[in-house]
Protein backbone atom coordinates (compact mmCIF):
# COMPACT_ATOMS: atom_id res chain seq x y z
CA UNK A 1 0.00 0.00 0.00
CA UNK A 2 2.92 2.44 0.72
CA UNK A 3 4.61 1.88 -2.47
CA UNK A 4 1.48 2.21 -3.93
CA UNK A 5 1.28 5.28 -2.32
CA UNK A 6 4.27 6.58 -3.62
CA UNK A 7 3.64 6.20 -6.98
CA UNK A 8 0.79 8.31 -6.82
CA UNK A 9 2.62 10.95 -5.39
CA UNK A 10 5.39 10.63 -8.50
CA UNK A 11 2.70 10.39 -11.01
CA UNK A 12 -1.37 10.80 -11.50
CA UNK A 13 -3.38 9.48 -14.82
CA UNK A 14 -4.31 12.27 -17.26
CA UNK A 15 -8.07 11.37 -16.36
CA UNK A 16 -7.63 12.32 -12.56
CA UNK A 17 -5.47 15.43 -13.36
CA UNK A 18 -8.80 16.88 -15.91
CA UNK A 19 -10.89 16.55 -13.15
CA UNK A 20 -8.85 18.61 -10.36
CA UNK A 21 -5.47 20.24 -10.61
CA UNK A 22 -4.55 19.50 -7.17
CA UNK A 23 -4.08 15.85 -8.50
CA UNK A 24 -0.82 16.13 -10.05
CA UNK A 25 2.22 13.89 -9.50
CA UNK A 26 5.69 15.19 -8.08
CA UNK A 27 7.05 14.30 -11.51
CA UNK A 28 4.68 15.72 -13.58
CA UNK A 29 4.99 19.03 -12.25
CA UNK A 30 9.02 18.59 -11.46
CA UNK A 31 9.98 18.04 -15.15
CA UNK A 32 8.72 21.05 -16.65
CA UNK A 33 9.92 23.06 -13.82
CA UNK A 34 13.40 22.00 -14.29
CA UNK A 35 13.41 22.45 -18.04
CA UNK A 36 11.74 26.32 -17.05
CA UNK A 37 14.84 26.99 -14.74
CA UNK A 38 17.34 25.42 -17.07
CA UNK A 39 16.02 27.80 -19.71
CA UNK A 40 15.76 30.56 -17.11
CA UNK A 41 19.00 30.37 -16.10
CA UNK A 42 19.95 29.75 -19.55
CA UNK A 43 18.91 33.65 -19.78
CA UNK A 44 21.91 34.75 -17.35
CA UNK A 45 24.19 31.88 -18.83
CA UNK A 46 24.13 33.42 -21.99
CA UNK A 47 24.48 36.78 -21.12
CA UNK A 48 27.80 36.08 -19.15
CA UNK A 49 28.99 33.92 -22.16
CA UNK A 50 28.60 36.78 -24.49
CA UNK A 51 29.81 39.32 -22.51
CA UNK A 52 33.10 37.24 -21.63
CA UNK A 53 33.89 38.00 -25.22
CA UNK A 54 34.03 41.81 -24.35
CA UNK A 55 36.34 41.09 -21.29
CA UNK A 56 36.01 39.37 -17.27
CA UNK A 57 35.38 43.02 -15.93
CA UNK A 58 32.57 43.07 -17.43
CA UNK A 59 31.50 39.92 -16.37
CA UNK A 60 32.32 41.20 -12.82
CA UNK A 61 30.36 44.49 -13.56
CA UNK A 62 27.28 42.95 -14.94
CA UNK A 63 27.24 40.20 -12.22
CA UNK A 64 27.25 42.99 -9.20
CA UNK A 65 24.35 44.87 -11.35
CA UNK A 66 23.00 41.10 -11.23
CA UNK A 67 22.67 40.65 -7.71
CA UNK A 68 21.01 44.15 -7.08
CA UNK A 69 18.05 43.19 -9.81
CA UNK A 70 17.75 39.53 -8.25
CA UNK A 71 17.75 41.23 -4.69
CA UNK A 72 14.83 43.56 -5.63
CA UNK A 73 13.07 40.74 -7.52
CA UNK A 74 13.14 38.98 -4.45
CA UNK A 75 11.60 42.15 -2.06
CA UNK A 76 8.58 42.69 -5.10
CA UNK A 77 7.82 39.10 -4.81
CA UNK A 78 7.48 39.27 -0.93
CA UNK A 79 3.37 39.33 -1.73
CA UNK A 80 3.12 37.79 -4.68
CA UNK A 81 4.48 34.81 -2.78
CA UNK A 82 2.33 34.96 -0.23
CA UNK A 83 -0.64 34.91 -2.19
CA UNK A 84 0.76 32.24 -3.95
CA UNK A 85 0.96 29.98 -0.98
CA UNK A 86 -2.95 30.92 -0.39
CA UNK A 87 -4.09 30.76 -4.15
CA UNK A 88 -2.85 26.85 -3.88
CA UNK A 89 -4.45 26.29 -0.41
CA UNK A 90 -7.74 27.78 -2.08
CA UNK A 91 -7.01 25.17 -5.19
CA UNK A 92 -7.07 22.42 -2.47
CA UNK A 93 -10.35 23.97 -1.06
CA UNK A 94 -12.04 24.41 -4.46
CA UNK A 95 -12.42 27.97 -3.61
CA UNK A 96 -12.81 29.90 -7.46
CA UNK A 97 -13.37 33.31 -5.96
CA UNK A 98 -10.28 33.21 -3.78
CA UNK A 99 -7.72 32.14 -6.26
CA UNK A 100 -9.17 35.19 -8.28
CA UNK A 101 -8.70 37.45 -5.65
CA UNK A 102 -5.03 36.41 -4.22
CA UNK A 103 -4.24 36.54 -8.59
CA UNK A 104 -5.20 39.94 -8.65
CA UNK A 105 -3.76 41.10 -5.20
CA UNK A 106 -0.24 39.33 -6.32
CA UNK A 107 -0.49 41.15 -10.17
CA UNK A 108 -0.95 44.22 -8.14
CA UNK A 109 1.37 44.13 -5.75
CA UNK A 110 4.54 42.54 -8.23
CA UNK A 111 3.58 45.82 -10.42
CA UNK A 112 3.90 48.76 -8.03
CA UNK A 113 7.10 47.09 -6.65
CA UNK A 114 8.81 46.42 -10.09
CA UNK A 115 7.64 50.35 -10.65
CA UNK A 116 9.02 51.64 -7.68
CA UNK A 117 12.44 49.21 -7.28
CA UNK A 118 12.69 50.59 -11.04
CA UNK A 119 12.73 54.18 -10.77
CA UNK A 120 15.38 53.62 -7.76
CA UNK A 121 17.53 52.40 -10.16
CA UNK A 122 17.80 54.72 -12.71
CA UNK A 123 17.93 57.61 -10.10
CA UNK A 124 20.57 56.03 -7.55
CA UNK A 125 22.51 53.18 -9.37
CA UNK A 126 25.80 55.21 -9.40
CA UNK A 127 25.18 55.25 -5.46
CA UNK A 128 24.65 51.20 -5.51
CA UNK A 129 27.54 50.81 -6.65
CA UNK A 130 30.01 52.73 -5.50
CA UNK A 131 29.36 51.04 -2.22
CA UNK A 132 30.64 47.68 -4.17
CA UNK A 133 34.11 49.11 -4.14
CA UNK A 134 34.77 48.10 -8.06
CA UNK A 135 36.97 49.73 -10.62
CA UNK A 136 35.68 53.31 -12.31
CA UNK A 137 35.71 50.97 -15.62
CA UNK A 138 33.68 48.69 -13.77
CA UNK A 139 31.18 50.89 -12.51
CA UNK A 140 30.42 52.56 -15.94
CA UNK A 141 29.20 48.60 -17.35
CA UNK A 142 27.77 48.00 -14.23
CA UNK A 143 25.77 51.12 -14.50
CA UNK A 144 24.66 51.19 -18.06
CA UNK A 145 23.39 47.41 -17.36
CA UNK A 146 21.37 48.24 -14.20
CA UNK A 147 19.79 51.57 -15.64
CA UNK A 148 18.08 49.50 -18.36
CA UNK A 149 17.86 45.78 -16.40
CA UNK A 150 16.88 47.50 -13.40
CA UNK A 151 14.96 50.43 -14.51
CA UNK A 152 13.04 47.90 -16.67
CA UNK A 153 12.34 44.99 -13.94
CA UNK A 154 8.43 45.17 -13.56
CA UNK A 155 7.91 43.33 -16.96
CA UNK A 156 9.96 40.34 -15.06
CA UNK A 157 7.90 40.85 -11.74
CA UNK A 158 4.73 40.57 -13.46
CA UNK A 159 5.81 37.81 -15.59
CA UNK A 160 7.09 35.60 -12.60
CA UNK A 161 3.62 36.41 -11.40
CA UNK A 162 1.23 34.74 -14.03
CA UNK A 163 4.25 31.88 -14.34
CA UNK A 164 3.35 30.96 -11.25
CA UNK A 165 -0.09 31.14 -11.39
CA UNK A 166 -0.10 28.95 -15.07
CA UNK A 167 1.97 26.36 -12.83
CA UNK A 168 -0.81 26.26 -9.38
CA UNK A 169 -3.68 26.07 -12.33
CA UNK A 170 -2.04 22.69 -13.45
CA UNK A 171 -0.63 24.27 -16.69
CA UNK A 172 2.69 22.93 -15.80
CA UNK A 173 3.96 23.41 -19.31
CA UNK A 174 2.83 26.61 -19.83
CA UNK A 175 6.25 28.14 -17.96
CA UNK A 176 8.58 26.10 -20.08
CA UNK A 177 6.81 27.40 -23.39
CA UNK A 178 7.25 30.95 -21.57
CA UNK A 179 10.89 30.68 -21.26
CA UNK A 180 11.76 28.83 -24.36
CA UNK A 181 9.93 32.46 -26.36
CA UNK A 182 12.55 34.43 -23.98
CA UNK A 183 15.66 32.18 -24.43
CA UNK A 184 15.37 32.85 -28.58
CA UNK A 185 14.49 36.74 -28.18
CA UNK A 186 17.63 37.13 -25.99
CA UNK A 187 20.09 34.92 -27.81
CA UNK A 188 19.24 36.90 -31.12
CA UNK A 189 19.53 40.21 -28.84
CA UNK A 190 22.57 39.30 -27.22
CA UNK A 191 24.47 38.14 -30.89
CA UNK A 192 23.62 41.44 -32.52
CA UNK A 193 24.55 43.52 -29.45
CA UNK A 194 28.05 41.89 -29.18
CA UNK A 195 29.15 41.23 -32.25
CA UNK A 196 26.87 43.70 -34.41
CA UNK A 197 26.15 46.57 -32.40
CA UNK A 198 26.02 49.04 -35.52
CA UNK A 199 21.90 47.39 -35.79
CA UNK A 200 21.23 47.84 -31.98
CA UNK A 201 22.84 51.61 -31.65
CA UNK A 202 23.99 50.19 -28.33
CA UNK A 203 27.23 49.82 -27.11
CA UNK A 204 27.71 45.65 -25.48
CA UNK A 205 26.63 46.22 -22.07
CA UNK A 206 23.49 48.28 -22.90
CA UNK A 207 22.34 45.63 -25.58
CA UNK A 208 22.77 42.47 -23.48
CA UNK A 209 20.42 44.48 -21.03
CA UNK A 210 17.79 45.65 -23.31
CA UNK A 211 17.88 41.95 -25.04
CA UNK A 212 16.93 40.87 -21.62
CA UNK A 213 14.08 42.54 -21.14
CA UNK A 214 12.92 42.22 -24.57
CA UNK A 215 12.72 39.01 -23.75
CA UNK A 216 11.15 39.57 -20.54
CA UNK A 217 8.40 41.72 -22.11
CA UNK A 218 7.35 38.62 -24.91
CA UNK A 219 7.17 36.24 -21.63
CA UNK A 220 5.05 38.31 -19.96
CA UNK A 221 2.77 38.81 -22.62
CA UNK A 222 2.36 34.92 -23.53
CA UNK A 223 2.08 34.10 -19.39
CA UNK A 224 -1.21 36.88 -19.11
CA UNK A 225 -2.93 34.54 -21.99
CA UNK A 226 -2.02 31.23 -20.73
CA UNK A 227 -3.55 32.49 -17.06
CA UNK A 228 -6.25 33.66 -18.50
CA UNK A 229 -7.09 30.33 -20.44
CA UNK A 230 -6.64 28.25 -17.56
CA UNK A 231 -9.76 30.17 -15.85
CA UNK A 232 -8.03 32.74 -13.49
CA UNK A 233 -9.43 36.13 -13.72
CA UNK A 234 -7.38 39.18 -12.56
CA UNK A 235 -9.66 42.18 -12.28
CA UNK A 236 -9.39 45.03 -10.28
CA UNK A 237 -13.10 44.71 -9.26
CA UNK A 238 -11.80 42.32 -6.85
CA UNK A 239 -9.61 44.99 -5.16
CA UNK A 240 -12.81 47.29 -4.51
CA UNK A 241 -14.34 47.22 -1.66
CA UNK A 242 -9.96 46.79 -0.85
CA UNK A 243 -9.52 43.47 0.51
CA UNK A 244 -7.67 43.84 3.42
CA UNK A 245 -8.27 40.76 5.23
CA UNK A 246 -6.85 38.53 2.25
CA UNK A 247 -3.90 41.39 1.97
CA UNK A 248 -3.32 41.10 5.69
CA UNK A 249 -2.95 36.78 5.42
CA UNK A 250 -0.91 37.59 2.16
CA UNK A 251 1.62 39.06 4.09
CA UNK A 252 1.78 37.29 7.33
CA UNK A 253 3.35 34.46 4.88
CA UNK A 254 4.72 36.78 2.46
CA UNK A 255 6.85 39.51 3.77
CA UNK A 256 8.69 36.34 6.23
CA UNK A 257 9.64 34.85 3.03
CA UNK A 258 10.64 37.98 1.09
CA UNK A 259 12.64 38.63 3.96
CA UNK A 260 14.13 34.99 3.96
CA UNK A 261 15.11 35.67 0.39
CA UNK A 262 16.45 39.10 1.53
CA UNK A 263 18.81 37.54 3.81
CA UNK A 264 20.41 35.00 1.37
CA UNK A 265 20.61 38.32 -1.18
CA UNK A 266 21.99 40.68 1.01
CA UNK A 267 24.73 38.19 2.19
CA UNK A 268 25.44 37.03 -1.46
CA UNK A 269 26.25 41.00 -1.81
CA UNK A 270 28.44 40.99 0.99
CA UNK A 271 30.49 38.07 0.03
CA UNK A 272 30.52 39.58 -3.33
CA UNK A 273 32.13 43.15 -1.69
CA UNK A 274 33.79 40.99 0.39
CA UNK A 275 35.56 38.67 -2.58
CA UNK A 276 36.44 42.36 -4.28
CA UNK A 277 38.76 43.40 -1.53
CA UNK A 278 41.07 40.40 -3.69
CA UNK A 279 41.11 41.39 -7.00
CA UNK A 280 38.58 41.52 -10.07
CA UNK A 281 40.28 38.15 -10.89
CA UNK A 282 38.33 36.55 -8.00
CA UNK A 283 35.30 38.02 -8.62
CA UNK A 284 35.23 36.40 -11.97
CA UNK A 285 36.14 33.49 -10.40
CA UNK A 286 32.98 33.43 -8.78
CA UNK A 287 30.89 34.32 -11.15
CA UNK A 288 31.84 31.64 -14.14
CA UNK A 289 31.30 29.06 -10.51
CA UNK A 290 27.85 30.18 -9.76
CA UNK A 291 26.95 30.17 -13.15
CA UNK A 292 28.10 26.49 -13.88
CA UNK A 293 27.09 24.83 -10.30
CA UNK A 294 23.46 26.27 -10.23
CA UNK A 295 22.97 23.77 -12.65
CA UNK A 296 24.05 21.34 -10.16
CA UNK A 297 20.89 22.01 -8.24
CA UNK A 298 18.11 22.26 -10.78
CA UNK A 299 16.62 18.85 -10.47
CA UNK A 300 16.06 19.31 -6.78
CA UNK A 301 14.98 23.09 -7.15
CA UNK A 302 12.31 21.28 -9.50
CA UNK A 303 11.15 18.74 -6.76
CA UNK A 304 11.21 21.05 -4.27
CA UNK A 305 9.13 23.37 -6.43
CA UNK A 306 6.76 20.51 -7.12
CA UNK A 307 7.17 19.67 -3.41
CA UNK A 308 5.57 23.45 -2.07
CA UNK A 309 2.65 22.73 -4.61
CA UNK A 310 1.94 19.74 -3.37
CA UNK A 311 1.98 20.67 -0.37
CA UNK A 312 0.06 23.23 -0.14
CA UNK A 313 -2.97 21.55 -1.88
CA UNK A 314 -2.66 19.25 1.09
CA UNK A 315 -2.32 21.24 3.51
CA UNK A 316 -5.63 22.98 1.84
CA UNK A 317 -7.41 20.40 1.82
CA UNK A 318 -6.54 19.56 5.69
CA UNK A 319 -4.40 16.29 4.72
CA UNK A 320 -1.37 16.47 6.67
CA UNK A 321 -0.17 12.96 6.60
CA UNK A 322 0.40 13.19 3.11
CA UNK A 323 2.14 16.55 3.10
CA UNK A 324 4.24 14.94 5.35
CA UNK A 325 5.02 11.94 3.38
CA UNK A 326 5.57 13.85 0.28
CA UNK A 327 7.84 16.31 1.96
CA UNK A 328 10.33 13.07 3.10
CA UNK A 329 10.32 11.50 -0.30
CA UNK A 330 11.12 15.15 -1.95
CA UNK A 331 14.09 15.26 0.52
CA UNK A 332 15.43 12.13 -0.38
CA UNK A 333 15.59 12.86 -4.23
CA UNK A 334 17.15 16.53 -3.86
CA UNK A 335 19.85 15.02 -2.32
CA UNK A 336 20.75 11.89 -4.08
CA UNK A 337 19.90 14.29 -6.79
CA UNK A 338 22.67 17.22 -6.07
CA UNK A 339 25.46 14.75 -4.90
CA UNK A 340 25.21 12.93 -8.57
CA UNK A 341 25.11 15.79 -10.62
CA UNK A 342 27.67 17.69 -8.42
CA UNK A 343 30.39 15.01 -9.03
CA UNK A 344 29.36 14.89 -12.38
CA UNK A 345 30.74 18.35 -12.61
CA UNK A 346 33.58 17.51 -10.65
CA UNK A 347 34.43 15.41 -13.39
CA UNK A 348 33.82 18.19 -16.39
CA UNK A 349 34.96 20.90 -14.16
CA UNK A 350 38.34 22.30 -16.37
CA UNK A 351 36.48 22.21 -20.62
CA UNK A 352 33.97 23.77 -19.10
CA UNK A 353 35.67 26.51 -17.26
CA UNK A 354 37.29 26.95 -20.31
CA UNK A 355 33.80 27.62 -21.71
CA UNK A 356 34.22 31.11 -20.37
CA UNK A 357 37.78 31.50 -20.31
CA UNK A 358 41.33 31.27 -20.78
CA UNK A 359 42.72 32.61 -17.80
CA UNK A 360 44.71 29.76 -16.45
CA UNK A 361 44.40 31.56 -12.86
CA UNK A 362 40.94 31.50 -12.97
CA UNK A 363 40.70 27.69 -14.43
CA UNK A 364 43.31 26.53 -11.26
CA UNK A 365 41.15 28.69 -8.50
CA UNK A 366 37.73 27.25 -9.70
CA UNK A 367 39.34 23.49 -10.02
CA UNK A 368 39.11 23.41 -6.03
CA UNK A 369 36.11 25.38 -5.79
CA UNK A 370 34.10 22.54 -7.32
CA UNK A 371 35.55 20.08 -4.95
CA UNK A 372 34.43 22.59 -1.88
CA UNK A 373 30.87 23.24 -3.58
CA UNK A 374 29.98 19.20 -3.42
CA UNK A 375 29.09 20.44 0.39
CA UNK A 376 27.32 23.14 -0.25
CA UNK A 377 24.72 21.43 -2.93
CA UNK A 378 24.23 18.42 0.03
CA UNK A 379 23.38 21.31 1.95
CA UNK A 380 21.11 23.54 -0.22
CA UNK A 381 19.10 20.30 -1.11
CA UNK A 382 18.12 19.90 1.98
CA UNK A 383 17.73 23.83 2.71
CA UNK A 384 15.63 23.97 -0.87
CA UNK A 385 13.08 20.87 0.12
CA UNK A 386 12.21 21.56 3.57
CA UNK A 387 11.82 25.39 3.34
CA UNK A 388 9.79 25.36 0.24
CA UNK A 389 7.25 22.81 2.04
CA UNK A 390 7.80 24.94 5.73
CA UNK A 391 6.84 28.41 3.08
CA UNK A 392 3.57 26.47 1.68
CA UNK A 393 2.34 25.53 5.27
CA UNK A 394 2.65 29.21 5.80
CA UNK A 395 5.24 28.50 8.65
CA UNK A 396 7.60 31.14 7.42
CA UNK A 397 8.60 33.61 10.38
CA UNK A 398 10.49 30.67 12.27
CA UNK A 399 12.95 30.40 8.45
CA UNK A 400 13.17 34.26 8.79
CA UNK A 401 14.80 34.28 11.93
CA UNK A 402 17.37 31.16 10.95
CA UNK A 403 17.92 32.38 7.84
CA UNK A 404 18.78 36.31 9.27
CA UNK A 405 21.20 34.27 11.84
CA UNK A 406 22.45 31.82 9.33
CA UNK A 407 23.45 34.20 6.50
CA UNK A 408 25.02 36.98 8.33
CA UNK A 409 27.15 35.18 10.57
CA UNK A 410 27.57 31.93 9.13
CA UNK A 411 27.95 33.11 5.17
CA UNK A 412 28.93 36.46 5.79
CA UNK A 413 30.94 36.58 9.00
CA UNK A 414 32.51 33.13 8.30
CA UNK A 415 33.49 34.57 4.12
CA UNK A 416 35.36 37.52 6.21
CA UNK A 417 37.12 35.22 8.91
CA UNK A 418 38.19 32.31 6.35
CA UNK A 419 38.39 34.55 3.19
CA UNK A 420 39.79 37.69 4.62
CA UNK A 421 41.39 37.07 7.94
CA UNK A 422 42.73 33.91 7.44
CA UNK A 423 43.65 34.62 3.60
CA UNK A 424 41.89 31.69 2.28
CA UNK A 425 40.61 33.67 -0.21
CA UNK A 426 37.91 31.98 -2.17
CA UNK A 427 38.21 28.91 -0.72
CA UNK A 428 37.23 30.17 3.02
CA UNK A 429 34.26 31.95 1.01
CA UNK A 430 33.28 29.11 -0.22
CA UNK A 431 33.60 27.00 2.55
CA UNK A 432 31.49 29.99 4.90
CA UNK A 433 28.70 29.00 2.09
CA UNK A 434 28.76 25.44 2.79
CA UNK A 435 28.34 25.74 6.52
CA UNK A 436 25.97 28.19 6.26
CA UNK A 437 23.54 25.94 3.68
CA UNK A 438 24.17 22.65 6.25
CA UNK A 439 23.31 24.94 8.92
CA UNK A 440 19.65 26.14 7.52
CA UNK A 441 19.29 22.52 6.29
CA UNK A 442 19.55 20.58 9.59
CA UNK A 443 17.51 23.17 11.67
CA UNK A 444 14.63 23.66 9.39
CA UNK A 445 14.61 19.63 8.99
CA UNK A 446 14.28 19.57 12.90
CA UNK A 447 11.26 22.17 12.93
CA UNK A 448 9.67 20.41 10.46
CA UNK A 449 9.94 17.13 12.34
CA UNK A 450 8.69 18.62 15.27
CA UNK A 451 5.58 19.44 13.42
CA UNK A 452 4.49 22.90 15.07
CA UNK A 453 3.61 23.85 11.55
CA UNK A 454 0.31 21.77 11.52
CA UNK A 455 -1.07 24.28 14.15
CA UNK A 456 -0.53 27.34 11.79
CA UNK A 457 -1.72 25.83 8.89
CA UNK A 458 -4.75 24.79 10.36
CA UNK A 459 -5.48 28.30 11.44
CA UNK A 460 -4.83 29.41 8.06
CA UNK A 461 -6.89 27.35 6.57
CA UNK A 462 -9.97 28.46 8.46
CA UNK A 463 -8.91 31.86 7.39
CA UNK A 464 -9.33 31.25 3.76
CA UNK A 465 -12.20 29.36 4.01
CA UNK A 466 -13.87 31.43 6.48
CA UNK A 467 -12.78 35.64 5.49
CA UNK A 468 -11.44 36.23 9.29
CA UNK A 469 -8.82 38.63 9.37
CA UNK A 470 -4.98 37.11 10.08
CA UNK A 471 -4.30 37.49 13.11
C-alpha cells in the first residue's frame, strides 16, 4: 500500500489530473519546472557567455548589477508569494473566488514594486555601486546594465507572477513554453549587441540588457494569456471594496519569506564586496562558478518546487499525513539528486571553465572550488526541500529568523574570517557558504519534524475558508 502510495505521489493518470489540478504527480509538475529553470537560467548563462567576449570586468560588472536586480526581484515578490501559498491552499479547497482574488492582489502588488524598485535604479545606481568598491571601468558597465535591467524589472515581476499562477492552475507546461519564447528573443539580442552593435545603436553592455528585457516583455505577454485560459481572472473589481483581510494573510506568509530571500541576497552582496577586496580576478572566479554549479541544483529546485505545490494543496485540503510523506520522499531525491550531478561536474569541471575563459588563474582557483561546492549542494538540497514545504504551510517567520542568523554570521561573517582574515581567499568563502547551507538545512529539517507547523496551517486554513482577518 505504501509503495502504492508513492507512486501516486510521483505520477497521476491524465483522467484524474482533468478533473482537479490539485491531483498532479511530483514528476509531472518537477519536469517542466526544471526544463523552465534550465532555460531561465539559460537567460543569465548566456548573457555572461557573451559578454566574456568583451572582457572578465565586465563579467564582474554585470554580475554585481545582477545581484542588485535579483535582490529587488526577491523584495517585489514578498506578496506575490504569499498569495501564492494561499491561491494553492484555495485550489485544495475548491475555492474559485479566492484564487481570483489572491491573482489579482499578487499582479498588483509585483507591479507597483517592479515600478518603484525601477525608478530607484535609474535615479541612484551610481550610489549602488560605488558602495561595491569596483573599478571606475567597472562601474560605468555596471551602471549602463542596471539603468536598463533594473529600470526595466516590472515586466519580469509581473511575468514571474502569471508563471506561477499557469503552474498552481495545473498548466505545468505553460512556464517552459514561456521561457523557451525568452531564451530565442535574448540569444538573437545578445548576438547582434556583441558582435553587431552598428543594428542595436547600443554599445555591449546596454544591448545584453535591453535583449533581456525584450525578452522579458514577450514572456510576460504569452504568461497573461495562458492564465487567462486556464480560468483565473485578474480584475481590479476584486480589489474594490480593498480586501484587506486577504492582503493582511498575504503578508503574514509573504513579507517572512521575502525577507528569507532578503537575507540570502543581502549576504550574497556581501560576500561579493567581500571577494572584491582580492582582486577583479576573484570576482570572476565566482561568477563563471555560480553560473556552472546552479545547474548542479536544478533537479532538486524542481522537486522542491513541485514539493511546495503539493503541499500546499494538502495542507488545503486539511491532509497532513500526506504533506508529510511527500515532503520526506522530496528530501530524499534533492539530495541523491545534487550529490550525482555535483560530481558529475567535478568530473567536467576544467572544458567547461574553459567555456568562459582562458585565464589559467581563474581555471586553477575554480578546479578546487568545485571540490568545496559538493558540500554546499548536500546542503542547499536539503535547505531547498524543507523550506519550500515549511513556506507552503505558511510557517515562514520561524525560516526568517534562521535564515537572518544563518546568512550573516555563518555566510557572511565566516566569508570575512576564512576569506579575509585567514587569507583563504575563495576557498574560506566558499567554505562559509557550505556551513551556512548545512546549517539552515539541519535546523529547518528539525522544525519540520517537530511538526508545530500543523497548528498554523490549520489556522490558516480556516482563514481562507472562512474571510477572518490574520491574526
Amino acid at each position: 500500500m505504501r509503495c502504492s502510495m508513492k507512486k501516486e505521489y510521483l505520477w497521476v493518470p491524465a483522467s484524474q489530473r482533468k478533473m482537479d489540478p490539485s491531483r498532479v504527480g511530483l514528476i509531472q509538475l518537477a519536469y517542466p519546472i526544471l526544463l523552465e529553470s534550465i532555460l531561465r537560467s539559460t537567460v543569465n548563462l548566456i548573457d555572461i557567455a557573451f559578454l566574456s567576449r568583451v572582457s572578465d570586468g565586465v563579467v564582474s560588472a554585470v554580475s554585481v548589477s545582477g545581484q542588485y536586480i535579483m535582490l529587488c526581484q526577491m523584495l517585489a515578490s514578498a506578496v506575490a508569494t504569499g498569495t501564492l501559498v494561499c491561491i494553492n491552499q484555495a485550489i485544495g479547497m475548491k475555492n474559485k473566488e479566492k484564487i481570483d482574488r489572491f491573482a489579482t492582489i499578487a499582479l498588483a502588488a509585483n507591479t507597483t514594486l517592479g515600478l518603484l524598485f525601477g525608478l530607484i535604479f535609474i535615479l541612484f545606481s551610481g550610489q549602488l555601486l560605488t558602495i561595491m568598491r569596483l573599478d571606475h571601468d567597472t562601474i560605468e558597465a555596471a551602471d549602463r546594465y542596471m539603468r536598463i535591467g533594473g529600470g526595466l524589472m516590472v515586466f519580469q515581476c509581473v511575468e514571474v507572477v502569471f508563471s506561477s499562477i499557469c503552474r498552481s492552475m495545473g498548466r505545468t507546461k505553460a512556464p517552459l513554453a514561456i521561457n523557451v519564447t525568452a531564451n530565442l528573443i535574448n540569444l538573437v539580442g545578445n548576438y547582434l549587441a556583441v558582435y553587431h552593435p552598428e543594428f542595436t545603436g547600443l554599445d555591449p553592455v546596454s544591448g545584453v540588457a535591453a535583449a533581456s528585457v525584450l525578452s522579458r516583455v514577450a514572456s510576460m505577454a504569452l504568461a497573461s494569456c495562458i492564465a487567462w485560459r486556464a480560468g483565473v481572472r485578474v480584475s481590479f473589481g476584486h480589489l474594490v471594496p480593498f480586501p484587506m483581510d486577504d492582503l493582511r494573510l498575504a503578508l503574514s506568509i509573504g513579507i517572512p519569506g521575502g525577507l528569507n530571500n532578503m537575507a540570502y541576497s543581502l549576504s550574497q552582496l556581501m560576500t561579493t564586496s567581500i571577494i572584491s577586496l582580492t582582486g577583479t580576478v576573484m570576482v570572476a572566479t565566482k561568477v563563471y562558478v555560480n553560473n556552472l554549479v546552479h545547474y548542479v541544483a536544478l533537479v532538486g529546485m524542481a522537486f522542491s518546487g513541485a514539493n511546495s505545490l503539493m503541499v500546499g494543496y494538502r495542507v488545503g485540503a486539511g491532509n497532513y499525513q500526506e504533506a508529510n510523506e511527500i515532503r520526506g520522499l522530496v528530501t530524499r531525491i534533492a539530495v541523491c539528486s545534487n550529490a550525482f550531478f555535483s560530481l558529475l561536474m567535478l568530473l567536467f569541471r576544467i572544458p567547461l571553465m574553459h567555456l568562459f575563459t582562458q585565464n589559467e588563474t581563474i581555471i586553477q582557483i575554480a578546479a578546487m572550488i568545485f571540490v568545496i561546492d559538493f558540500f554546499v549542494e548536500i546542503g542547499r538540497a536539503l535547505n531547498n526541500s524543507i523550506a519550500g514545504a515549511l513556506q507552503a504551510t505558511g510557517d515562514v517567520k520561524y525560516q526568517m529568523v534562521v535564515n537572518q542568523l544563518s546568512g550573516w554570521f555563518v555566510s557572511v561573517g565566516g566569508a570575512y574570517v576564512l576569506g579575509i582574515i585567514l587569507q583563504w581567499g575563495l576557498y574560506g568563502v566558499w567554505i562559509a557558504f557550505a556551513l551556512d547551507e548545512l546549517t539552515r538545512g539541519l535546523i529547518l529539517l528539525r522544525r519540520w519534524k517537530s511538526q508545530k507547523w500543523v497548528e498554523g496551517a490549520e489556522k490558516r486554513r480556516k482563514m481562507i475558508s472562512s474571510n477572518q482577518a490574520a491574526g
